[in-house]
C-alpha atoms as a PDB file:
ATOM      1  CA  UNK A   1      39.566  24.029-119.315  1.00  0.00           C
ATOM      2  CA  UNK A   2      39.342  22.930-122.612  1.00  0.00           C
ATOM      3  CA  UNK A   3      42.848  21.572-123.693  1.00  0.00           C
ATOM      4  CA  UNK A   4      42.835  19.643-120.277  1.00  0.00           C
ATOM      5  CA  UNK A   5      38.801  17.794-121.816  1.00  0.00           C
ATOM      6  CA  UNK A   6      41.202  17.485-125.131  1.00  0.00           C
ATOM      7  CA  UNK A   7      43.779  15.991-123.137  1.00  0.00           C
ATOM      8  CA  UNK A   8      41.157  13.144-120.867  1.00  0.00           C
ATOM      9  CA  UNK A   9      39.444  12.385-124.513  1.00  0.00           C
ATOM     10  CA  UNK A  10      42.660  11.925-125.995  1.00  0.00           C
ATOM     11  CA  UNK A  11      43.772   9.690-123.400  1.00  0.00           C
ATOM     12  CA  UNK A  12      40.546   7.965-123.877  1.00  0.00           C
ATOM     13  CA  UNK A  13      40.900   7.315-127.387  1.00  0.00           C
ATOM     14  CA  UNK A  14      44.196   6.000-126.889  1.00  0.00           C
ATOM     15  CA  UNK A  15      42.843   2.915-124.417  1.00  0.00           C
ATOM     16  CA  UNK A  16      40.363   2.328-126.661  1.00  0.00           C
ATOM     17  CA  UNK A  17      42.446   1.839-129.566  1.00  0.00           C
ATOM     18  CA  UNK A  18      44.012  -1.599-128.927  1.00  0.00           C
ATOM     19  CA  UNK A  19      40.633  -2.875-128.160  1.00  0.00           C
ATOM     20  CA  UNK A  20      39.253  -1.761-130.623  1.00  0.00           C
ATOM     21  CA  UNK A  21      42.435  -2.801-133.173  1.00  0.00           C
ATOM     22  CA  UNK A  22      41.839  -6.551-131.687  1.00  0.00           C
ATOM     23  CA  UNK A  23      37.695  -6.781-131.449  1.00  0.00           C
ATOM     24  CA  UNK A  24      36.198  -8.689-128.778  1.00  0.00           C
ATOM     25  CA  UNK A  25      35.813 -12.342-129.733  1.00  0.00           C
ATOM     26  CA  UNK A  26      32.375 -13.012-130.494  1.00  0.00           C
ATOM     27  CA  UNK A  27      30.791 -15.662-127.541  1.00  0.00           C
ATOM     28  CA  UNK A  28      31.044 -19.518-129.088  1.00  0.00           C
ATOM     29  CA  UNK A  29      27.873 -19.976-126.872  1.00  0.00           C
ATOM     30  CA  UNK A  30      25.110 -17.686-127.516  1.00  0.00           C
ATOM     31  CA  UNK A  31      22.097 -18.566-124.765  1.00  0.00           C
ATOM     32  CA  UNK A  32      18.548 -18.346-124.782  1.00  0.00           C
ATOM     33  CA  UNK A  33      15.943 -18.063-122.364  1.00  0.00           C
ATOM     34  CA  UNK A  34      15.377 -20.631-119.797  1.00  0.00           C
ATOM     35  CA  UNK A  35      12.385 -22.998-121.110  1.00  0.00           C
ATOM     36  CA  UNK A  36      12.214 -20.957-124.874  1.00  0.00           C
ATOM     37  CA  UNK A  37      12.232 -24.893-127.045  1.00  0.00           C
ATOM     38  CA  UNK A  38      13.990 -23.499-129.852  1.00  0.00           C
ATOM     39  CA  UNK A  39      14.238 -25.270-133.477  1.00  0.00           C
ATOM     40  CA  UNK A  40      15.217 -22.791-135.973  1.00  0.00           C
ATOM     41  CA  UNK A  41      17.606 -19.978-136.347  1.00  0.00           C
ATOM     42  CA  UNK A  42      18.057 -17.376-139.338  1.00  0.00           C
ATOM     43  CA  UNK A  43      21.044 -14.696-139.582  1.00  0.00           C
ATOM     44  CA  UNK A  44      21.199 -10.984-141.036  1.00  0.00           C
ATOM     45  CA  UNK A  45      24.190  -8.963-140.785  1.00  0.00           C
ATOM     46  CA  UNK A  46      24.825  -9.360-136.904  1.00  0.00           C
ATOM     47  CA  UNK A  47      21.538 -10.358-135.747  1.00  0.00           C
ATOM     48  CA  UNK A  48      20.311 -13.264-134.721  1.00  0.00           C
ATOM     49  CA  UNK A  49      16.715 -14.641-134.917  1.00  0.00           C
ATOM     50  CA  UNK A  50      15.491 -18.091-133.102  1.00  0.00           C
ATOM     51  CA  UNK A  51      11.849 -19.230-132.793  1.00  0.00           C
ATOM     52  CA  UNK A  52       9.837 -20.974-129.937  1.00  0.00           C
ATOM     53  CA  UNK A  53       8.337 -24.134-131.032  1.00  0.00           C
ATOM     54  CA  UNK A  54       5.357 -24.533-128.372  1.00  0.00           C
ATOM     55  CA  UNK A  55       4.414 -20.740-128.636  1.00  0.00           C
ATOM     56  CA  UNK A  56       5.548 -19.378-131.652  1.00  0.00           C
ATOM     57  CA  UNK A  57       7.614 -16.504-130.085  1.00  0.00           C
ATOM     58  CA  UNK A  58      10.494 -15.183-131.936  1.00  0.00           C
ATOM     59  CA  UNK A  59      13.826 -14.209-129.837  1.00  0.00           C
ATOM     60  CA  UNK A  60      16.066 -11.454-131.545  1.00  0.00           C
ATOM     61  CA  UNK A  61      19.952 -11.453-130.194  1.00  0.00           C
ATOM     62  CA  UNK A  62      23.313 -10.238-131.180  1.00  0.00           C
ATOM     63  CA  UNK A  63      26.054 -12.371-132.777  1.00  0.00           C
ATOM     64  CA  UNK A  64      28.683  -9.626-131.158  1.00  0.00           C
ATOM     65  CA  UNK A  65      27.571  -9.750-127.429  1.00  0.00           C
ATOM     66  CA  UNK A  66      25.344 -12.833-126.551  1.00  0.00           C
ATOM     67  CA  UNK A  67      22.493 -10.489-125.349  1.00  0.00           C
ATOM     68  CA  UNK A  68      19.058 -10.221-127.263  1.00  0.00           C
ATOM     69  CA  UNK A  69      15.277  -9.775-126.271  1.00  0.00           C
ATOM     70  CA  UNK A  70      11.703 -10.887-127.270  1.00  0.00           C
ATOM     71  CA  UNK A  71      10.782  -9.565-130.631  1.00  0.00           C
ATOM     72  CA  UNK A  72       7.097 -11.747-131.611  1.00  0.00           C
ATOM     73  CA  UNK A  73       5.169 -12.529-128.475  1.00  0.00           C
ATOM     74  CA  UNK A  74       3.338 -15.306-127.460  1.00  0.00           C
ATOM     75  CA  UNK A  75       0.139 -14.716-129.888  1.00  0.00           C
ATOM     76  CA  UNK A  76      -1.049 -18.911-129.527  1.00  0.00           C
ATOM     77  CA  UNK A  77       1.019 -19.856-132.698  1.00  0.00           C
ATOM     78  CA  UNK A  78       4.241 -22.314-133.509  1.00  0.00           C
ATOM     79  CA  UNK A  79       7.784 -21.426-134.856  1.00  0.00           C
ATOM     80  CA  UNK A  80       9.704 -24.376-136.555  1.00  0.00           C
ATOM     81  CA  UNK A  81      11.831 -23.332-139.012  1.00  0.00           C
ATOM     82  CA  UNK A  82      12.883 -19.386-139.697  1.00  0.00           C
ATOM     83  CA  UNK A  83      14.029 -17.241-142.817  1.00  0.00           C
ATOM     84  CA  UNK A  84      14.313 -13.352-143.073  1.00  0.00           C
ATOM     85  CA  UNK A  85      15.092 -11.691-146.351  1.00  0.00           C
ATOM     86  CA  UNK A  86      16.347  -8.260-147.210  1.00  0.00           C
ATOM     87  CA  UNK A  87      13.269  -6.309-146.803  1.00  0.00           C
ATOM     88  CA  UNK A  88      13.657  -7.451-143.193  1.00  0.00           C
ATOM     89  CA  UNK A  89      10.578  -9.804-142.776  1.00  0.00           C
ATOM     90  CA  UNK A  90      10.729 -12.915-141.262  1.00  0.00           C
ATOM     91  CA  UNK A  91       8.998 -15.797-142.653  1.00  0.00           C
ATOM     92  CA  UNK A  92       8.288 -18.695-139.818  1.00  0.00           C
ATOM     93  CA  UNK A  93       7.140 -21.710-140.621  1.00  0.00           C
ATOM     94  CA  UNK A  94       3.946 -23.159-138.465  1.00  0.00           C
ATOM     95  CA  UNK A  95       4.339 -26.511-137.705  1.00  0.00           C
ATOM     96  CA  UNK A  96       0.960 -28.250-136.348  1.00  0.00           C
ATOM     97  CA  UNK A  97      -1.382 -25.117-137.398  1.00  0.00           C
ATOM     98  CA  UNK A  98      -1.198 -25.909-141.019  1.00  0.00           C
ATOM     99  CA  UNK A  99       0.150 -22.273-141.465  1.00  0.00           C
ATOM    100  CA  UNK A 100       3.056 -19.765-142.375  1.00  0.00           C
ATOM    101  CA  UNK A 101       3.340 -16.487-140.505  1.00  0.00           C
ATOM    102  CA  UNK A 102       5.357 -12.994-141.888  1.00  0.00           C
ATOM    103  CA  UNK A 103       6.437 -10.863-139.377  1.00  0.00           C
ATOM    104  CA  UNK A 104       8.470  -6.913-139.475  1.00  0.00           C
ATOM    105  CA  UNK A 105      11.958  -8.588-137.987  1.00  0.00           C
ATOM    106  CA  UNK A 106      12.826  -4.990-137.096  1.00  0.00           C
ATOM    107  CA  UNK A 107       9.678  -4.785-134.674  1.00  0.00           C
ATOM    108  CA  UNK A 108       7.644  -7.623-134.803  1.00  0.00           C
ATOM    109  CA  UNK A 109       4.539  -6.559-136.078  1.00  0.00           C
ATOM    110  CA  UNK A 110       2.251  -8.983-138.582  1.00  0.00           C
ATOM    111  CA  UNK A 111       2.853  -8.508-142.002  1.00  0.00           C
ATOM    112  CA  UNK A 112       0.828 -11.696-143.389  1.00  0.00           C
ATOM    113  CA  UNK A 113      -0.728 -15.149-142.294  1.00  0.00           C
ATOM    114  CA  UNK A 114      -1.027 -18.149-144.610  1.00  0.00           C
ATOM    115  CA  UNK A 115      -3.056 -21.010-144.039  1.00  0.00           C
ATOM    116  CA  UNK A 116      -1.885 -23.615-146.163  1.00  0.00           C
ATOM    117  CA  UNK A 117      -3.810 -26.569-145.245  1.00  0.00           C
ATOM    118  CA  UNK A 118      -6.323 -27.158-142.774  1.00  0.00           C
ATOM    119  CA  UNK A 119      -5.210 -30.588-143.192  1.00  0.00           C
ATOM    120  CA  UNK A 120      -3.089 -33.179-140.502  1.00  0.00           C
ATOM    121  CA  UNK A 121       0.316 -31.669-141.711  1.00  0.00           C
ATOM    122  CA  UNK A 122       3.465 -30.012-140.314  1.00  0.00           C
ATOM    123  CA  UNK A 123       5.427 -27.261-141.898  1.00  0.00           C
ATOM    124  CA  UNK A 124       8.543 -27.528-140.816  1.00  0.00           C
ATOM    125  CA  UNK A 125      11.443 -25.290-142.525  1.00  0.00           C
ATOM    126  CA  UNK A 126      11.167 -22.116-145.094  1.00  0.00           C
ATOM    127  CA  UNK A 127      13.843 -20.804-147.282  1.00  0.00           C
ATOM    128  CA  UNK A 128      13.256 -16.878-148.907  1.00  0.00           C
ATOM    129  CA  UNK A 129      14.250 -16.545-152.312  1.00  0.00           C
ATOM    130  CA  UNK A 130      13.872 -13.516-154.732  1.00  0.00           C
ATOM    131  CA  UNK A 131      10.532 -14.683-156.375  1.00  0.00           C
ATOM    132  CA  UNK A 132       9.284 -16.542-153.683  1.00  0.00           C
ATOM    133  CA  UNK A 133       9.176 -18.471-149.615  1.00  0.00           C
ATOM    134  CA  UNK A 134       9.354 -21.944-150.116  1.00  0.00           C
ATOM    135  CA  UNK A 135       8.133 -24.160-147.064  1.00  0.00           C
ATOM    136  CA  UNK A 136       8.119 -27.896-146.186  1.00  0.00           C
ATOM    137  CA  UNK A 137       5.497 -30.207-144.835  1.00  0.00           C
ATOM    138  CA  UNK A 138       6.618 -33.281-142.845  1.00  0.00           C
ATOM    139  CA  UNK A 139       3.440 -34.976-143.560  1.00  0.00           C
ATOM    140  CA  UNK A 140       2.248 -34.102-146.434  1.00  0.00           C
ATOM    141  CA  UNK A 141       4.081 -34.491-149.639  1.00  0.00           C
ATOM    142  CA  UNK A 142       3.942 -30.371-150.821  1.00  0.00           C
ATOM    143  CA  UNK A 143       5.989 -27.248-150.895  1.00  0.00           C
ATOM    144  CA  UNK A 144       3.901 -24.115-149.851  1.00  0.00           C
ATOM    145  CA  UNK A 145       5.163 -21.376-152.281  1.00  0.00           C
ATOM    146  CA  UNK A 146       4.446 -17.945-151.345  1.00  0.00           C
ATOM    147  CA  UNK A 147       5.453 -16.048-154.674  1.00  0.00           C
ATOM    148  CA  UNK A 148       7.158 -12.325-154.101  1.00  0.00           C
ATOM    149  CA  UNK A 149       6.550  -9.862-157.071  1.00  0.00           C
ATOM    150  CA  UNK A 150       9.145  -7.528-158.386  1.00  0.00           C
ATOM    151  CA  UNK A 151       8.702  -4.944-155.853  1.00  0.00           C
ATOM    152  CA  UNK A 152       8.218  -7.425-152.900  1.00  0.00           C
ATOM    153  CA  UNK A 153       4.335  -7.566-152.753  1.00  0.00           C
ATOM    154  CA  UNK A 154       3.584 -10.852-151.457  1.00  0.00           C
ATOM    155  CA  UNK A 155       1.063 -13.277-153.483  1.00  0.00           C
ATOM    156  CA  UNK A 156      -1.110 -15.778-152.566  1.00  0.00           C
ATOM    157  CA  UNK A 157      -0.115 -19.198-151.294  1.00  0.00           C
ATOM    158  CA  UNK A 158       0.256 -22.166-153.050  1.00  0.00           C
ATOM    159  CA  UNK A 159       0.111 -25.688-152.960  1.00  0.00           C
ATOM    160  CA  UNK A 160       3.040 -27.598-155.146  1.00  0.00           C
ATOM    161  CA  UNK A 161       2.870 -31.535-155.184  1.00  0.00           C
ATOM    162  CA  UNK A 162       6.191 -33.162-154.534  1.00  0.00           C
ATOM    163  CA  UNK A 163       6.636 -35.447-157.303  1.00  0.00           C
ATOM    164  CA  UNK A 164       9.707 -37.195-159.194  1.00  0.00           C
ATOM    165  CA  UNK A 165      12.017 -39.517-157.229  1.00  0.00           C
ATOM    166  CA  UNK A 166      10.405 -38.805-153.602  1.00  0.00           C
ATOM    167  CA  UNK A 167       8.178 -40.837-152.010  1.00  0.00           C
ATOM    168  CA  UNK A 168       6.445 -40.297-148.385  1.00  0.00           C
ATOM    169  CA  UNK A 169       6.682 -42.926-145.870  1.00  0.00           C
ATOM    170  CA  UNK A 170       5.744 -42.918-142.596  1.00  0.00           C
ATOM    171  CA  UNK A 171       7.106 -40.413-140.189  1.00  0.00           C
ATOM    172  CA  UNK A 172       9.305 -37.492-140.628  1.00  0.00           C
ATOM    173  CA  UNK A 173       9.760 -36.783-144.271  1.00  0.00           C
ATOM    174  CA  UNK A 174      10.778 -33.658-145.681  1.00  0.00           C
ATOM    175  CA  UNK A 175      12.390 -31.348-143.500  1.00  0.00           C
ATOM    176  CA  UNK A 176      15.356 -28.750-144.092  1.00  0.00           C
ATOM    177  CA  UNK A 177      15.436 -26.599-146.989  1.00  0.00           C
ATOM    178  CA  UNK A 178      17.345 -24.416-148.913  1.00  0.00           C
ATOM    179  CA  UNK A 179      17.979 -22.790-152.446  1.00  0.00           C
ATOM    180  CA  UNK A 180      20.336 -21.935-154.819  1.00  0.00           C
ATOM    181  CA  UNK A 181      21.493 -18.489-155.236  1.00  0.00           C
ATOM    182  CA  UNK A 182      19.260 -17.940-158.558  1.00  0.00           C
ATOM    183  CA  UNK A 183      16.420 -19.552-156.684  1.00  0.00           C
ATOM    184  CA  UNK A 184      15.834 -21.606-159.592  1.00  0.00           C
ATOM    185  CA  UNK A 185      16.369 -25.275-157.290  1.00  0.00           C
ATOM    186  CA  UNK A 186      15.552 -26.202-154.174  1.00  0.00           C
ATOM    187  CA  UNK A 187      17.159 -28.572-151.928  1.00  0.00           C
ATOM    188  CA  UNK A 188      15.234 -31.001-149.636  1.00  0.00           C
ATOM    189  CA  UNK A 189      16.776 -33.338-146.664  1.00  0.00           C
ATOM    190  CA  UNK A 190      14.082 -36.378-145.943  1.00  0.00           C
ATOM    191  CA  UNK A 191      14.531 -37.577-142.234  1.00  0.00           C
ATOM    192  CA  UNK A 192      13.213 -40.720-142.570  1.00  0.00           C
ATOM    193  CA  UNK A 193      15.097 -41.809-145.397  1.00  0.00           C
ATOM    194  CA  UNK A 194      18.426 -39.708-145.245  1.00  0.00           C
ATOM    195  CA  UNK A 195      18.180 -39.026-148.576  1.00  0.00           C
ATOM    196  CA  UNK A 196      18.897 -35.499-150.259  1.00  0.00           C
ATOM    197  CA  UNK A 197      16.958 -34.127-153.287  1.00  0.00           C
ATOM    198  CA  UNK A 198      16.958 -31.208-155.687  1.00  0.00           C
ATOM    199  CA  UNK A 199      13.764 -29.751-156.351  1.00  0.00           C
ATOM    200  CA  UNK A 200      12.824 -27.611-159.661  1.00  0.00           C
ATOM    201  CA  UNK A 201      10.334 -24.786-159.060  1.00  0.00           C
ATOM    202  CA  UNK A 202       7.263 -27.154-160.333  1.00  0.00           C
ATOM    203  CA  UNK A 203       8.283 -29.778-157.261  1.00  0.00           C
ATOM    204  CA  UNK A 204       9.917 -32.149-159.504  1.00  0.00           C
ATOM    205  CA  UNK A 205      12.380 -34.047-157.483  1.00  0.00           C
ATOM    206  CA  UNK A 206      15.603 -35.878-158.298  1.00  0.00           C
ATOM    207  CA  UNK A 207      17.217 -37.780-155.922  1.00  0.00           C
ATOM    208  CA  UNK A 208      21.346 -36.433-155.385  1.00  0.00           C
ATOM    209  CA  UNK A 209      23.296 -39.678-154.874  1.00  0.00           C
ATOM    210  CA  UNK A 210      25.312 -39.881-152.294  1.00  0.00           C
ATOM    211  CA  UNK A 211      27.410 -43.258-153.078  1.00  0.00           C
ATOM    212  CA  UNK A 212      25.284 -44.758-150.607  1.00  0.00           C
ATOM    213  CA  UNK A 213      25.594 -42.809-147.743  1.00  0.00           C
ATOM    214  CA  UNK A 214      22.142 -41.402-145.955  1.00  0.00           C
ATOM    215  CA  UNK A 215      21.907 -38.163-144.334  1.00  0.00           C
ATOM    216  CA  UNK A 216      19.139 -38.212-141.366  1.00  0.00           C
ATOM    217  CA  UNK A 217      19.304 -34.106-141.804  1.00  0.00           C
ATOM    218  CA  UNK A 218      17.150 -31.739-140.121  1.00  0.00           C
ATOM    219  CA  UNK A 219      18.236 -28.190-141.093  1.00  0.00           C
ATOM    220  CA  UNK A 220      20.394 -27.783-143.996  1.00  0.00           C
ATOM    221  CA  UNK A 221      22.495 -25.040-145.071  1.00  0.00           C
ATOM    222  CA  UNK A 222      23.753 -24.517-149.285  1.00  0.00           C
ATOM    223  CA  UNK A 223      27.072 -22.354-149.532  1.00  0.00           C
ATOM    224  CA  UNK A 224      28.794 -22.685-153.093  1.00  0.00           C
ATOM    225  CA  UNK A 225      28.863 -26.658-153.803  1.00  0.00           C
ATOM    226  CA  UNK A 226      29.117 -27.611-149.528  1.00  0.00           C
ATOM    227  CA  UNK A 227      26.292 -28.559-148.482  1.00  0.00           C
ATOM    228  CA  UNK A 228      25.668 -29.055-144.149  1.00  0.00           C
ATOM    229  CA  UNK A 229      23.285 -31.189-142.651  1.00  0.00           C
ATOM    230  CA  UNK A 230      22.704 -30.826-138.973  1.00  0.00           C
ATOM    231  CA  UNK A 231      22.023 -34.477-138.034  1.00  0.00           C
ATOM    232  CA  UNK A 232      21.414 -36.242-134.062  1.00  0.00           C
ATOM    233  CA  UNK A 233      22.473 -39.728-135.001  1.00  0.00           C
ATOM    234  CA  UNK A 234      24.644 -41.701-134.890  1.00  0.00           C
ATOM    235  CA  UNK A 235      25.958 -38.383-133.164  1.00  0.00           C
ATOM    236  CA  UNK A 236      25.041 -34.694-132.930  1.00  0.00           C
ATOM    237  CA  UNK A 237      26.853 -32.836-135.334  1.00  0.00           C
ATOM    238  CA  UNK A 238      26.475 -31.058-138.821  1.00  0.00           C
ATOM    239  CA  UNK A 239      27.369 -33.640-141.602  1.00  0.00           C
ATOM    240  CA  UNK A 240      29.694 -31.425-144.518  1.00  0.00           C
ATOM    241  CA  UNK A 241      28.660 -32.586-148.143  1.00  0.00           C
ATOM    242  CA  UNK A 242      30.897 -31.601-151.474  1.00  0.00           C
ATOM    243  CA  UNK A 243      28.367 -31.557-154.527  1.00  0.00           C
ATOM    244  CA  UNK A 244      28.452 -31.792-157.752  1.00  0.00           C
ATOM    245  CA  UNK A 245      27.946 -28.405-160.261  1.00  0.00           C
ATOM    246  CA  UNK A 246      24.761 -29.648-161.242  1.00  0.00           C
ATOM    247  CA  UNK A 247      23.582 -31.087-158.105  1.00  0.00           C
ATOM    248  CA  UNK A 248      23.120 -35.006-158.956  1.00  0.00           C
ATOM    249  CA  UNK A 249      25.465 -36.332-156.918  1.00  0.00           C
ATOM    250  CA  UNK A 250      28.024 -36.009-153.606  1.00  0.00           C
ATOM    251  CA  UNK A 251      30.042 -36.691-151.687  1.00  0.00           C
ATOM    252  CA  UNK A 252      29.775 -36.767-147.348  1.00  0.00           C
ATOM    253  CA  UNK A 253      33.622 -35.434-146.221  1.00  0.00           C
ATOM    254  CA  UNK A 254      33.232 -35.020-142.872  1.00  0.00           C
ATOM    255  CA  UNK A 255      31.436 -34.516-139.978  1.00  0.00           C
ATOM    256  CA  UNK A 256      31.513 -30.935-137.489  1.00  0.00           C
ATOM    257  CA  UNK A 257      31.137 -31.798-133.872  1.00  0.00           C
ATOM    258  CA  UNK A 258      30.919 -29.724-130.379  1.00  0.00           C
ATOM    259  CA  UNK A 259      30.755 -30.649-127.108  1.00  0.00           C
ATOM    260  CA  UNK A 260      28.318 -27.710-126.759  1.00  0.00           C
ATOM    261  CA  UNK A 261      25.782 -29.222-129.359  1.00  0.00           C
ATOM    262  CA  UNK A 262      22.500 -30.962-127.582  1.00  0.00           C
ATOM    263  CA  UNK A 263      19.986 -32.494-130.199  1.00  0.00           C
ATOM    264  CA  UNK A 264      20.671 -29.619-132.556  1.00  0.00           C
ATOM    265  CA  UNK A 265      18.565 -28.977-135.204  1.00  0.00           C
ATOM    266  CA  UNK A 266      18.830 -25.737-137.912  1.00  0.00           C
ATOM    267  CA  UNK A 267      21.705 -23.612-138.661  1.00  0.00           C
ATOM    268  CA  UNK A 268      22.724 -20.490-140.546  1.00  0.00           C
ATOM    269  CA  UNK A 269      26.042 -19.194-141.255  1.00  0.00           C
ATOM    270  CA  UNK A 270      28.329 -15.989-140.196  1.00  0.00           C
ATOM    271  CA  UNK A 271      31.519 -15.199-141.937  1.00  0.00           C
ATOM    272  CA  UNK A 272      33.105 -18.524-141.730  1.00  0.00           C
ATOM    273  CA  UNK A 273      31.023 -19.394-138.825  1.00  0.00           C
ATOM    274  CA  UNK A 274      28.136 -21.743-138.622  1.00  0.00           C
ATOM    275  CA  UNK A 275      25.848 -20.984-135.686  1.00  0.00           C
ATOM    276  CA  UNK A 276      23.637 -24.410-134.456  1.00  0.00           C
ATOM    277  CA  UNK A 277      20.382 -24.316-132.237  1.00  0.00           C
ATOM    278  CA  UNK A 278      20.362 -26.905-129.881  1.00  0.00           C
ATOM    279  CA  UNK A 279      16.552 -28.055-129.641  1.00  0.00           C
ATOM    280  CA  UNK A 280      17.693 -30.427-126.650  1.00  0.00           C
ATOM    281  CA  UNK A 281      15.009 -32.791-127.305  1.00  0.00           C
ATOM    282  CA  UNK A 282      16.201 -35.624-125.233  1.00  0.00           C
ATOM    283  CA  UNK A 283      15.640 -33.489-122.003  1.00  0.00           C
ATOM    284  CA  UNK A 284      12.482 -33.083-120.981  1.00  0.00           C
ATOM    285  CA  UNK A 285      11.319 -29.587-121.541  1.00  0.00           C
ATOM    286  CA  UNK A 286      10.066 -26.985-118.590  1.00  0.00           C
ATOM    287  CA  UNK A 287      10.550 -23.279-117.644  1.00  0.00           C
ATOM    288  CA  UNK A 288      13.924 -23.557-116.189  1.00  0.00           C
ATOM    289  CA  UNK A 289      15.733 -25.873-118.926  1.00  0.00           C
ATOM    290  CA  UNK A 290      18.350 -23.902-120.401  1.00  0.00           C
ATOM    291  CA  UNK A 291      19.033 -23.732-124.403  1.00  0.00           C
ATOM    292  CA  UNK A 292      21.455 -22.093-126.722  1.00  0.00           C
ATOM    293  CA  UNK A 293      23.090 -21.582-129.645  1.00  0.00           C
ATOM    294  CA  UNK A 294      26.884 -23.042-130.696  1.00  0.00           C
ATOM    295  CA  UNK A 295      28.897 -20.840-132.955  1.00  0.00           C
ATOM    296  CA  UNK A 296      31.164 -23.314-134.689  1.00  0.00           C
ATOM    297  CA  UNK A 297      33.729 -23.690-137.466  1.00  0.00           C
ATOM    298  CA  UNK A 298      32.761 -23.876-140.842  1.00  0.00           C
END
């Protein structure tokens, strides 16, 4: 009886093998629930994380398979934009409420609330570096800084004027963010403008010149000197952007586009995949309006 088991697992192992030689292709359309209103998306390892704007739920799905569940409830909150660092907490930024929320991305639980202003504001887009979460305001014309201390403890929040060669206007100002791998600059997209900046850790800003060319970005994405800006107009796509070493200046090569992509908004990156949430703003929302992500080509 037992060299005929040896004999079905062996067999087993043997039909197994070419799948498992080629791999299944990872889906190129990655859905969410019907009616969820997504805006941002953050990526660790395989798994994928995606907020709910109107109720601040937090979906957690697999790049592999497609499938994922409900990790942060509906607790009366927002979710804009999304980080999650290598302790495994996920920062979310809070739109309307003024705030910034922390959660465990391996359960969901709270970790930490920040109210940054009780002001008319909306904080739109966070990006987790080693000493600190760094979040935008639309409205207002700060970064939020959370500071992280050498063994992760997080400090309290604080307000950092944007200053230098940005100015407010009315509108959507400052959206996407992201950082350098040092931490040590920031990156800003302004909406309203289409103009890129580099921020220094005091919230100095200097504009990076773009030979003219404006970038209407919402989520942006830094790897090495490329630089992607998911924009909506003049179509929906994610504008590619070679910079310069020291960040002053670029240049737009091309533009990524999908038939899949509807009003997409914030994007994170795979291997040599970029994965794009499509907010599908120009369709009026309800419970059975479907949304997803596109996996595209870097």
């Amino acid at each position: 009886m037992q060299r005929i088991h040896l004999l079905v697992a062996l067999a087993g192992l043997v039909l197994a093998l070419p799948l498992a030689a080629t791999g299944a292709k990872r889906p190129d359309h990655l859905n969410l629930p019907n009616g969820w209103q997504p805006e941002g998306i953050a990526i660790k390892g395989n798994t994928f994380y995606v907020g709910s704007i109107p109720t601040g739920r937090v979906w957690r799905g697999n790049l592999r398979t497609g499938q994922g569940a409900e990790l942060v409830p509906n607790r009366g909150r927002a979710a804009i934009g999304v980080d999650v660092d290598h302790r495994n907490r996920l920062f979310v930024a809070g739109g309307p409420t003024g705030d910034g929320y922390v959660y465990d991305a391996r359960t969901g639980a709270d970790i930490a609330q920040f109210n940054f202003t009780d002001d008319n504001s909306f904080v739109n887009d966070v990006v987790v570096t080693k000493r600190a979460a760094w979040f935008t305001d639309s409205t207002r014309p700060f970064l939020y800084k959370v500071p992280i201390g050498r063994h992760g403890q997080l400090g309290a929040a604080q307000s950092v004027p944007l200053t230098g060669d940005i100015v407010y206007q009315g509108g959507f100002n400052v959206n996407g963010i992201d950082a350098t791998p040092n931490g040590k600059k920031l990156i800003i997209v302004q909406t309203n403008t289409g103009q890129l900046f580099k921020v220094n850790r005091q919230g100095v800003a200097h504009r990076i010149a773009l030979g003219g060319a404006t970038v209407p970005g919402d989520g942006i994405l830094l790897h090495g000197k490329r630089l992607f800006a998911v924009v909506r107009s003049p179509q929906d796509g994610v504008v590619v952007i070679k910079l310069r070493s020291n960040l002053s200046s670029g240049t737009v090569l091309r533009t990524i586009t999908s038939d899949d992509l509807d009003d997409p908004t914030t994007i994170d990156e795979h291997g040599s995949r970029l994965y794009a949430v499509n907010a599908r703003f120009s369709t009026p929302p309800g419970p059975d309006v479907p949304y997803w992500v596109t996996k595209l080509k870097r």
